[in-house]
Protein backbone atom coordinates (compact mmCIF):
# COMPACT_ATOMS: atom_id res chain seq x y z
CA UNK A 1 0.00 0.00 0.00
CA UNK A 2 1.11 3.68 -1.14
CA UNK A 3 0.64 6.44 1.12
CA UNK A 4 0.49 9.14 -0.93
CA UNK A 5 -0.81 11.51 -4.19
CA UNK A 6 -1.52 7.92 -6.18
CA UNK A 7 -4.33 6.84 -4.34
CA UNK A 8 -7.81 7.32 -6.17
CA UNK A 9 -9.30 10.31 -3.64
CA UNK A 10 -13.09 10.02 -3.75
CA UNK A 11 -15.14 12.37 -1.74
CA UNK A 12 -16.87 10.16 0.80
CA UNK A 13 -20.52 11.01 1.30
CA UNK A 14 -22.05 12.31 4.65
CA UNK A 15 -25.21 11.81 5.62
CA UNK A 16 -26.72 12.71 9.25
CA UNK A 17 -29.88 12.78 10.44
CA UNK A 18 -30.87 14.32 13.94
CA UNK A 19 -34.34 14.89 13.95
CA UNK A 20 -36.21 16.47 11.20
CA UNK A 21 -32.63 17.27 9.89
CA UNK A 22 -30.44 15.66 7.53
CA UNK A 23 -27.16 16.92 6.37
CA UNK A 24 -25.35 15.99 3.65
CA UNK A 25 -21.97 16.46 2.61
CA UNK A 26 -18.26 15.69 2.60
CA UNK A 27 -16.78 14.49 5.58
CA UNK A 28 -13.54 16.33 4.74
CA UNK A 29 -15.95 19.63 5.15
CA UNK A 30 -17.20 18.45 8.33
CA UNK A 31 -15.71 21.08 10.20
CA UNK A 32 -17.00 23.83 8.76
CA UNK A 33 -20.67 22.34 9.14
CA UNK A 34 -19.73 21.75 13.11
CA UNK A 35 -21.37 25.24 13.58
CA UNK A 36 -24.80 24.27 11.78
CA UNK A 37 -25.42 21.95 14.43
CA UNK A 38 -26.72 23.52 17.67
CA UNK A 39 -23.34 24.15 20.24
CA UNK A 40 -25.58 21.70 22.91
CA UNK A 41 -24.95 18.19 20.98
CA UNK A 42 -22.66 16.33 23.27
CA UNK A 43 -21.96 13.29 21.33
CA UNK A 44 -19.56 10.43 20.14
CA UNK A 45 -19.18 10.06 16.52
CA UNK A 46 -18.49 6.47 15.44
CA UNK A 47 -16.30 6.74 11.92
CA UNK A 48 -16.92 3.92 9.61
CA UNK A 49 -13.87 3.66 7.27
CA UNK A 50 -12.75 1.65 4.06
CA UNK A 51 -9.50 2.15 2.32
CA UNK A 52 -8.89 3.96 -0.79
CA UNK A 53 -7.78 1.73 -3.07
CA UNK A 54 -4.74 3.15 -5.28
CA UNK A 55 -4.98 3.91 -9.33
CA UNK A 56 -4.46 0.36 -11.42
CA UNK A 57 -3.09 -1.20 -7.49
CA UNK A 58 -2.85 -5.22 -8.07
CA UNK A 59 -3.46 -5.46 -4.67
CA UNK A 60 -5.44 -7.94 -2.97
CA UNK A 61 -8.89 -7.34 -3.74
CA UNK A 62 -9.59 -8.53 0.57
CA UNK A 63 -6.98 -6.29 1.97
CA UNK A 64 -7.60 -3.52 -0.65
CA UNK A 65 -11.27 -2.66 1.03
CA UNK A 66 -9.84 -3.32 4.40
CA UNK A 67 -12.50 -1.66 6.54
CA UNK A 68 -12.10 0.38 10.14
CA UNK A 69 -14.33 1.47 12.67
CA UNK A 70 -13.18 4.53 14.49
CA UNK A 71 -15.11 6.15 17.23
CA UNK A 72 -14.41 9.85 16.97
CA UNK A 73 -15.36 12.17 20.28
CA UNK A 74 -16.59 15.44 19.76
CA UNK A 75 -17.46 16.60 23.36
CA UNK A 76 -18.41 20.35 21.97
CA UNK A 77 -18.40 21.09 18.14
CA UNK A 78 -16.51 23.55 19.06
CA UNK A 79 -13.19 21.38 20.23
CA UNK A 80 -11.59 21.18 16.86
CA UNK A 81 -8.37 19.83 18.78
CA UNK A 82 -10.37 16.80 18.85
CA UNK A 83 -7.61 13.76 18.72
CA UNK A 84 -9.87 11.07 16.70
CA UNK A 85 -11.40 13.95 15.06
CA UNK A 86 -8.30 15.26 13.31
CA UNK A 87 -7.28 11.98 13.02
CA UNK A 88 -10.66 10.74 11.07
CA UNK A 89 -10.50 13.76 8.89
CA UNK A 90 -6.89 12.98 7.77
CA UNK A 91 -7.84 9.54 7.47
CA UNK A 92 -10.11 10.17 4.83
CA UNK A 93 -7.07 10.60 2.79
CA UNK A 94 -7.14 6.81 2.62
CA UNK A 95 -10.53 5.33 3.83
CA UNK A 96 -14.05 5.89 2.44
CA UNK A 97 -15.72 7.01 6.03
CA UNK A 98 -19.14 7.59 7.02
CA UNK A 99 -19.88 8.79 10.19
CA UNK A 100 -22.55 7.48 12.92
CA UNK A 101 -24.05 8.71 16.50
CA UNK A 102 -23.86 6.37 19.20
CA UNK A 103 -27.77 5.87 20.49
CA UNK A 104 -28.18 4.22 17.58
CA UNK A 105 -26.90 1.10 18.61
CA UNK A 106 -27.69 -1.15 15.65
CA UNK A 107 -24.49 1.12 14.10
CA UNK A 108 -22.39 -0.39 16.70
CA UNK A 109 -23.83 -3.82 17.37
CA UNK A 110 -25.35 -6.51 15.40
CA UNK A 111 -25.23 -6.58 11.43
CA UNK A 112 -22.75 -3.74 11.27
CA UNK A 113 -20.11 -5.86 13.01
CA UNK A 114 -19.62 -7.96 9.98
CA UNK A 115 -18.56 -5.17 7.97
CA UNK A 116 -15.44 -3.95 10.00
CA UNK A 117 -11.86 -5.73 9.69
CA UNK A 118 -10.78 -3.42 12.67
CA UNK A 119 -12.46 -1.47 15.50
CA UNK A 120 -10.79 1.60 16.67
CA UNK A 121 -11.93 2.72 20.28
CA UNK A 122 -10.71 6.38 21.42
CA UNK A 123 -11.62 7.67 24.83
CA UNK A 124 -13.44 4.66 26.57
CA UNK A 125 -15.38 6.87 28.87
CA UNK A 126 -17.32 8.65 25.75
CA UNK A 127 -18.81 5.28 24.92
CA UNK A 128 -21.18 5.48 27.95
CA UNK A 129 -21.32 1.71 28.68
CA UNK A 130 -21.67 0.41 31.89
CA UNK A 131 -19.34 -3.26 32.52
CA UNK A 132 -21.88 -5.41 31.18
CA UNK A 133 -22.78 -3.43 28.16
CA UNK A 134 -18.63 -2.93 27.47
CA UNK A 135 -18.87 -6.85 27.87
CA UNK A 136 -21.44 -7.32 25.53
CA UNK A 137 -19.68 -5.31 22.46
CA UNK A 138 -16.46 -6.68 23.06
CA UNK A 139 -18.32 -10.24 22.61
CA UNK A 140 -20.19 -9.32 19.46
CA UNK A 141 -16.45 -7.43 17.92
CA UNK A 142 -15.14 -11.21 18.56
CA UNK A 143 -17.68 -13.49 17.15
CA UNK A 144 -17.33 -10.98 14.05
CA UNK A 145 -13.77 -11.36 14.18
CA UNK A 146 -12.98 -7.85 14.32
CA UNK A 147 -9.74 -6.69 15.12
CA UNK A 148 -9.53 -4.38 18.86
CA UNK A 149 -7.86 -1.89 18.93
CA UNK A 150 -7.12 0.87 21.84
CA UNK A 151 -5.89 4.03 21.63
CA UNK A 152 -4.50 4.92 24.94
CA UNK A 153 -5.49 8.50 25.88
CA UNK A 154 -6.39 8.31 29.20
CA UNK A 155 -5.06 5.95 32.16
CA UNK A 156 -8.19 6.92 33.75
CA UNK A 157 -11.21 9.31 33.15
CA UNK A 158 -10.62 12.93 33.88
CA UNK A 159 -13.90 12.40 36.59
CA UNK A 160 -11.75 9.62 38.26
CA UNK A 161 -13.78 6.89 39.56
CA UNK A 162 -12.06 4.00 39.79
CA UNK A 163 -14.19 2.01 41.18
CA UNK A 164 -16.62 2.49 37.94
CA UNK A 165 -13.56 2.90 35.55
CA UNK A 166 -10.72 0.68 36.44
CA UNK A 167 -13.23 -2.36 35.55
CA UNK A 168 -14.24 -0.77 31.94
CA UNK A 169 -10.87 -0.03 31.28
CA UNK A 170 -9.42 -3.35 31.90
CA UNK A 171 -12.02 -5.53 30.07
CA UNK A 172 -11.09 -2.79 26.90
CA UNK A 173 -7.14 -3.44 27.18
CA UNK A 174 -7.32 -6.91 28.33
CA UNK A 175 -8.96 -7.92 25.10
CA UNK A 176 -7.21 -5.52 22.88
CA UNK A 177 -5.06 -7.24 19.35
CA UNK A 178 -3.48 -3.67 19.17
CA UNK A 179 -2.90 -0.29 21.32
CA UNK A 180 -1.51 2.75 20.27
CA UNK A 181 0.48 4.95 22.75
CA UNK A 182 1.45 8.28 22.71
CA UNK A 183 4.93 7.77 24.23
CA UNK A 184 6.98 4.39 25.50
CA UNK A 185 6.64 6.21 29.01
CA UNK A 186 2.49 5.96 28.45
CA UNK A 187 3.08 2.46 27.38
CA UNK A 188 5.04 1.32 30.44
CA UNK A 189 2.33 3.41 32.67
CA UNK A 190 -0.59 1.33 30.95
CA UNK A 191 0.94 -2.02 31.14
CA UNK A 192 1.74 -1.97 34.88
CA UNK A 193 -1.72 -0.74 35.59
CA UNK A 194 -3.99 -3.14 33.56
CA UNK A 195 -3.14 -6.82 32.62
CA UNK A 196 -2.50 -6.54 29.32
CA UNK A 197 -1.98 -10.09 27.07
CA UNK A 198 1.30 -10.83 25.80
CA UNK A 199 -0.57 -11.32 21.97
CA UNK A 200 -1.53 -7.71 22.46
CA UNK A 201 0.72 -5.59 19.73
CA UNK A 202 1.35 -2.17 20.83
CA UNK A 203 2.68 0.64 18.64
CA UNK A 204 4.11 4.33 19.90
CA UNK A 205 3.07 7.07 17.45
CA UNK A 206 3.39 10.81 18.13
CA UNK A 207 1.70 13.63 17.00
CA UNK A 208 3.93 16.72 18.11
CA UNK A 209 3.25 19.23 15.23
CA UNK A 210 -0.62 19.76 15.06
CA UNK A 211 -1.50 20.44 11.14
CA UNK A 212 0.75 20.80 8.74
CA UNK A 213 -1.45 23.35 6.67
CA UNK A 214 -1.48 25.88 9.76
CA UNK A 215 1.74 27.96 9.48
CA UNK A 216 3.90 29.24 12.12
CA UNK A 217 2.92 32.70 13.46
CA UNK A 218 4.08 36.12 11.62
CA UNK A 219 4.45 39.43 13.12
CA UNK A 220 1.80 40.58 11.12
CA UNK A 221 -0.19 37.50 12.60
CA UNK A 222 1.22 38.62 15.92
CA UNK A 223 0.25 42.09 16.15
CA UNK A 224 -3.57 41.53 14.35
CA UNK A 225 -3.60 38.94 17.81
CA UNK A 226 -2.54 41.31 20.18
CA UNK A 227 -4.75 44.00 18.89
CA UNK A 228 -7.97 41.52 18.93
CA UNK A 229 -7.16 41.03 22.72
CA UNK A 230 -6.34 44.29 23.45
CA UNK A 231 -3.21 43.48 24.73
CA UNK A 232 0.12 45.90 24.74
CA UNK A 233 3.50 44.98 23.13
CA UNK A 234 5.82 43.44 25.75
CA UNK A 235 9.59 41.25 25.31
CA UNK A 236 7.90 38.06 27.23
CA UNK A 237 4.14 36.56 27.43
CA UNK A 238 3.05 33.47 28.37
CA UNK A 239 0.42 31.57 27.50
CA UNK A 240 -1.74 29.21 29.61
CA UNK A 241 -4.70 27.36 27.73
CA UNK A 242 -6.28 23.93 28.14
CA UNK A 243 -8.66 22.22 30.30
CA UNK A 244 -8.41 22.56 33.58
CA UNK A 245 -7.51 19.38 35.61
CA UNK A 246 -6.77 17.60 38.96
CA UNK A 247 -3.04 17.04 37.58
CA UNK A 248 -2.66 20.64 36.30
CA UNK A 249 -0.48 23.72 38.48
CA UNK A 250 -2.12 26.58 37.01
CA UNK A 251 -3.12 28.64 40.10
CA UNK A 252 0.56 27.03 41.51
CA UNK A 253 2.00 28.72 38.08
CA UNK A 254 0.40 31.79 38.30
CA UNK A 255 1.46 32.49 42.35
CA UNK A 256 5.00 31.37 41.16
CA UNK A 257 4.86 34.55 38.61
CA UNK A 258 3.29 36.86 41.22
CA UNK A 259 6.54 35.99 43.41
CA UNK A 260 8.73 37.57 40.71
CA UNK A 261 10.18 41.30 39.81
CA UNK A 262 9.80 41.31 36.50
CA UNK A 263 8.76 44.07 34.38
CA UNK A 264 9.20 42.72 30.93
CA UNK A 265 6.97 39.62 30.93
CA UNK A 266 3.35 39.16 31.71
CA UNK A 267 0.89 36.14 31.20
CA UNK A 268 -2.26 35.24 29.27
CA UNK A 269 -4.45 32.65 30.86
CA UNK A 270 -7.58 30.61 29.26
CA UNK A 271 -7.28 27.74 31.87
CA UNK A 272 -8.76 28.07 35.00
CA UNK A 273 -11.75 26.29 36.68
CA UNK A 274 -14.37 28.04 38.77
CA UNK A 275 -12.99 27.18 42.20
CA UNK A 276 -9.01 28.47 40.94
CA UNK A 277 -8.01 31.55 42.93
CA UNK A 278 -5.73 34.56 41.15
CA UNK A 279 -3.19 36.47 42.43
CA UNK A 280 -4.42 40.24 42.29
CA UNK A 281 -0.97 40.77 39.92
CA UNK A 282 -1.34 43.48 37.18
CA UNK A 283 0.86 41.50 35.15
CA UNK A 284 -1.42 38.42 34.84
CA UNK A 285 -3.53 40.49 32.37
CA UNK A 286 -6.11 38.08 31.34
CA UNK A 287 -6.84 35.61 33.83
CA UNK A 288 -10.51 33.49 32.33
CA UNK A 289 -12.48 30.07 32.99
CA UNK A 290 -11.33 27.63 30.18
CA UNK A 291 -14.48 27.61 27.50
CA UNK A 292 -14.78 25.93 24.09
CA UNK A 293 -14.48 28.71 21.63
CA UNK A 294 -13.62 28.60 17.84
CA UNK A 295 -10.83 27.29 16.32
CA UNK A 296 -9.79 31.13 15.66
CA UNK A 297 -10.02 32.01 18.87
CA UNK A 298 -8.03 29.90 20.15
CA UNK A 299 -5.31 30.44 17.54
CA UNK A 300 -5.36 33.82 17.63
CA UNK A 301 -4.57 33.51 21.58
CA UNK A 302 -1.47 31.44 20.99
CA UNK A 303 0.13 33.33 18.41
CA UNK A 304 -0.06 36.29 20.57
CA UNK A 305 2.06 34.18 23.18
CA UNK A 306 6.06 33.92 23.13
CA UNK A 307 5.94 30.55 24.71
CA UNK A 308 2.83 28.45 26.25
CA UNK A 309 3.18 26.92 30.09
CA UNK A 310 2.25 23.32 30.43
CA UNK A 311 2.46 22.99 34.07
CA UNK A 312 1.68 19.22 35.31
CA UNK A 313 1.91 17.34 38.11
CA UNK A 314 4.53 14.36 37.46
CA UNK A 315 2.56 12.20 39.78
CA UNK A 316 -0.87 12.33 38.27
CA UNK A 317 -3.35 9.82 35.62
CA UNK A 318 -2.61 11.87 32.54
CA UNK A 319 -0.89 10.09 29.83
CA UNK A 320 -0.88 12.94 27.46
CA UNK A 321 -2.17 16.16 26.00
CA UNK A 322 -3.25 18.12 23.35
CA UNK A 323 -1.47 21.32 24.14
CA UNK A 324 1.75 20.98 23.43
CA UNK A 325 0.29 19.89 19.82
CA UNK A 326 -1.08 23.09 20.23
CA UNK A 327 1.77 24.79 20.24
CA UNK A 328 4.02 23.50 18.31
CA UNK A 329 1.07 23.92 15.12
CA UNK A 330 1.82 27.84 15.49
CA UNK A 331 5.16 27.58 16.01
CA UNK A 332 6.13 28.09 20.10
CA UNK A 333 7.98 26.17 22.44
CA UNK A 334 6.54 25.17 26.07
CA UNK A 335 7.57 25.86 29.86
CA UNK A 336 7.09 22.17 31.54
CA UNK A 337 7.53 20.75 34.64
CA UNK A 338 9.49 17.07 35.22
CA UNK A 339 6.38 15.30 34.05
CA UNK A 340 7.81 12.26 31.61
CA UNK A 341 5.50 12.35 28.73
CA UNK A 342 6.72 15.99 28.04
CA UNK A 343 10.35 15.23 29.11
CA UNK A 344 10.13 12.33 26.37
CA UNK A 345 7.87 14.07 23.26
CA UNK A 346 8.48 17.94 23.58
CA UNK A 347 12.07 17.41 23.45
CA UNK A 348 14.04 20.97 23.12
CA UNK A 349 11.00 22.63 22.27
CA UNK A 350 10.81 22.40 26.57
CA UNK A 351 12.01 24.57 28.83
CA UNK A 352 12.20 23.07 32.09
CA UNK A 353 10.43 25.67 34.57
CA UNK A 354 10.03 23.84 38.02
CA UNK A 355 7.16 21.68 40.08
CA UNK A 356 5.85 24.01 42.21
CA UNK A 357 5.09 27.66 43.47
CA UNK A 358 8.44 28.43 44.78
CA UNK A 359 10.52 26.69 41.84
CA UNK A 360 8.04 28.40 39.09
CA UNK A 361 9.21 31.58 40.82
CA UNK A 362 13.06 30.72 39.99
CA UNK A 363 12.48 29.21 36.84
CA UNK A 364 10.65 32.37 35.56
CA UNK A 365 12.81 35.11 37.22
CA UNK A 366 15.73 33.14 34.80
CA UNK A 367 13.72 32.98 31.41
CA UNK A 368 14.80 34.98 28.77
CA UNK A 369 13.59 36.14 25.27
CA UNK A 370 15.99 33.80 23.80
CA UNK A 371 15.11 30.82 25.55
CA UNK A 372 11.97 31.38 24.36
CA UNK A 373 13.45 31.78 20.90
CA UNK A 374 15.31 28.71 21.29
CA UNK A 375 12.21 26.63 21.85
CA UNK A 376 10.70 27.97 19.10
CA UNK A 377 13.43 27.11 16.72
CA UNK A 378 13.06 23.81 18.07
CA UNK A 379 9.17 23.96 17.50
CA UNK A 380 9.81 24.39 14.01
CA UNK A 381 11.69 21.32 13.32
CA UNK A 382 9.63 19.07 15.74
CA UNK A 383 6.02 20.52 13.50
CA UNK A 384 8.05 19.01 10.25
CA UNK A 385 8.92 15.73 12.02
CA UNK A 386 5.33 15.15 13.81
CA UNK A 387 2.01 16.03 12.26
CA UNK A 388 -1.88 14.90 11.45
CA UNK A 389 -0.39 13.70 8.14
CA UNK A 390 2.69 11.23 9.97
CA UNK A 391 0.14 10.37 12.47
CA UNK A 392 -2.24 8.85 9.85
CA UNK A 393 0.04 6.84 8.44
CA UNK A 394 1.23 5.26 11.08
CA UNK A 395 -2.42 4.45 11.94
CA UNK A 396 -2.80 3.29 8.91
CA UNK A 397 -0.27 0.94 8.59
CA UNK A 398 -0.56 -0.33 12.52
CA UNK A 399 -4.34 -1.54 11.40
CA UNK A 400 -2.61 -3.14 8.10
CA UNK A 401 -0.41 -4.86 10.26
CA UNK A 402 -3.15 -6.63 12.21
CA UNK A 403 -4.78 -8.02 9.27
């Protein structure tokens, strides 16, 4: 199979019906419908995909229309930095997909199972099974002889729950032919957690760089941002976006900064919950509760930044996230703590910045425009190394492999 510009591209059809409504379309246009639908659907998408099959191939006709079910979560049609999202949409690049909502269950149970060669579960927690029900599928994906397999977001839900969780999970990796990690620390985390068969094939594949059709941010870019958020020119600022969550030090971060003198840097923040306390600090100029907002929005807030602060606990359930992806798409290095899925994927595009308030306050009373300028360099090589388009294929060749 050929990755590539000789594969026969065919517009797969859309078709959704919710209601009185039914949408048609492309699902490569999918995004830009998001907003037709009302900002209140909460849903998983389930992605049903069959592969392209290249110009004159002399492939086998079986493993030609290989077929893959990928369950996509879009939590607000707003979150555009949805993983399995992205990853359907770049997908389509080599699968004919069609897309299905989850109360429907004959799309996920029953006759559809013995059209899928592979089943591709993201975020367990968004299939809102209980034990028995996660039983029950895993049952009917095996007496179709459908290929599991797991990508590993999440060691845990973000709502914890272990007692509900730890159950779901382990029935999902314990019967797993394949998971995908998103770094050999992640993998080690997941396998001494959950008993894990030895059959079980596990791949590592990154996605540092975001898109490779978003470009790295100009000064022009720059100064249209700061002028959208009212904000003044200034050597330093520091960005702070993402959901807020048990593992994150943002109000630790942000009393850290209020502890230092200095005059030329200030900090941006999108990321706090309703129970985070501020410092009253004139140079934390925007300080807001993290909301879904458009993919603009959120762009232009990063490419106003020098350098975005990923501050994590090195102790906690996350296995990875979505904002250094974030970015490195526009082009800026990160501020991280000793937490070892950044000290393994960001690379130089980190600055190490401390683990708590009293260390943040060293860390950022030594940063420097160049450091920041560093990791940006760095950010710029990592984006041509890691993207949508690098993640795809490895998916797509991982699923090959199982077949």
């Amino acid at each position: 199979m050929t990755w590539g510009k000789d594969l026969n591209v065919i517009p797969a059809k859309l078709k959704i019906k919710i209601g009185r409504w039914t949408f048609n379309g492309v699902i490569g246009r999918l995004t830009n419908k998001k907003r037709v639908l009302t900002n209140r659907l909460r849903r998983t998408l389930y992605v049903r995909a069959e592969r392209r099959r290249p110009i004159g191939s002399q492939e086998p006709f079986g493993l030609a229309r290989s077929r893959v079910f990928i369950s996509v979560r879009i939590p607000n049609l707003n979150d555009y930095n949805c993983y399995s999202g992205r990853l359907a949409k770049r997908l389509d690049h080599h699968f004919l997909v069609e897309e299905y909502f989850p109360e429907k269950r004959r799309d996920l149970a029953g006759r559809s199972h013995r059209h899928f060669d592979v089943f591709n579960l993201h975020h367990i927690d968004e299939l809102k099974l209980d034990y028995f029900e996660t039983l029950q599928l895993i049952s009917e994906l095996r007496d179709a002889h459908t290929k599991i397999v797991v990508t590993a977001h999440d060691l845990t839900p973000h709502s914890k729950q272990p007692e509900v969780w730890d159950p779901i999970f382990q029935a999902w990796f314990g019967s797993a032919d394949g998971i995908i990690h998103h770094s050999n620390w992640g993998m080690s985390v997941l396998r001494s957690r959950y008993q894990i068969p030895e059959s079980t094939r596990h791949a590592i594949i990154y996605n540092r760089g975001g898109s490779d059709e978003v470009g790295v941010t100009t000064s022009a870019q720059r100064a249209r941002a700061e002028a959208a958020l009212r904000l003044n020119k200034i050597p330093l600022r520091i960005g702070i976006v993402g959901h807020p969550r048990k593992e994150r030090l943002v109000t630790e971060f942000l009393e850290g900064f209020a502890k230092t003198e200095r005059s030329d840097m200030e900090i941006v923040c999108w990321s706090l919950s309703d129970q985070d306390v501020v410092p009253n600090d004139p140079r934390i100029v925007i300080a807001k509760e993290q909301k879904y907002v458009l993919e603009s929005t959120f762009r232009r807030r990063l490419r106003a930044c020098d350098i975005v602060a990923i501050p994590y606990r090195e102790d906690g359930e996350m296995l990875t996230s979505g904002v250094l992806r974030s970015a490195v798409e526009v082009g800026l290095g990160i501020l991280r703590t000793d937490w070892a899925f950044l000290k393994e994927v960001a690379g130089d595009v980190g600055i190490y910045i401390g683990r708590d308030a009293e260390s943040f306050a060293t860390g950022l009373s030594s940063l420097s425009a160049e450091d920041a300028g560093r990791a940006k360099r760095a950010s710029l090589e990592l984006k041509n190394l890691s993207n949508w388009r690098t993640t795809a294929q490895g998916y797509g060749k991982f699923f090959e492999s199982l077949l």
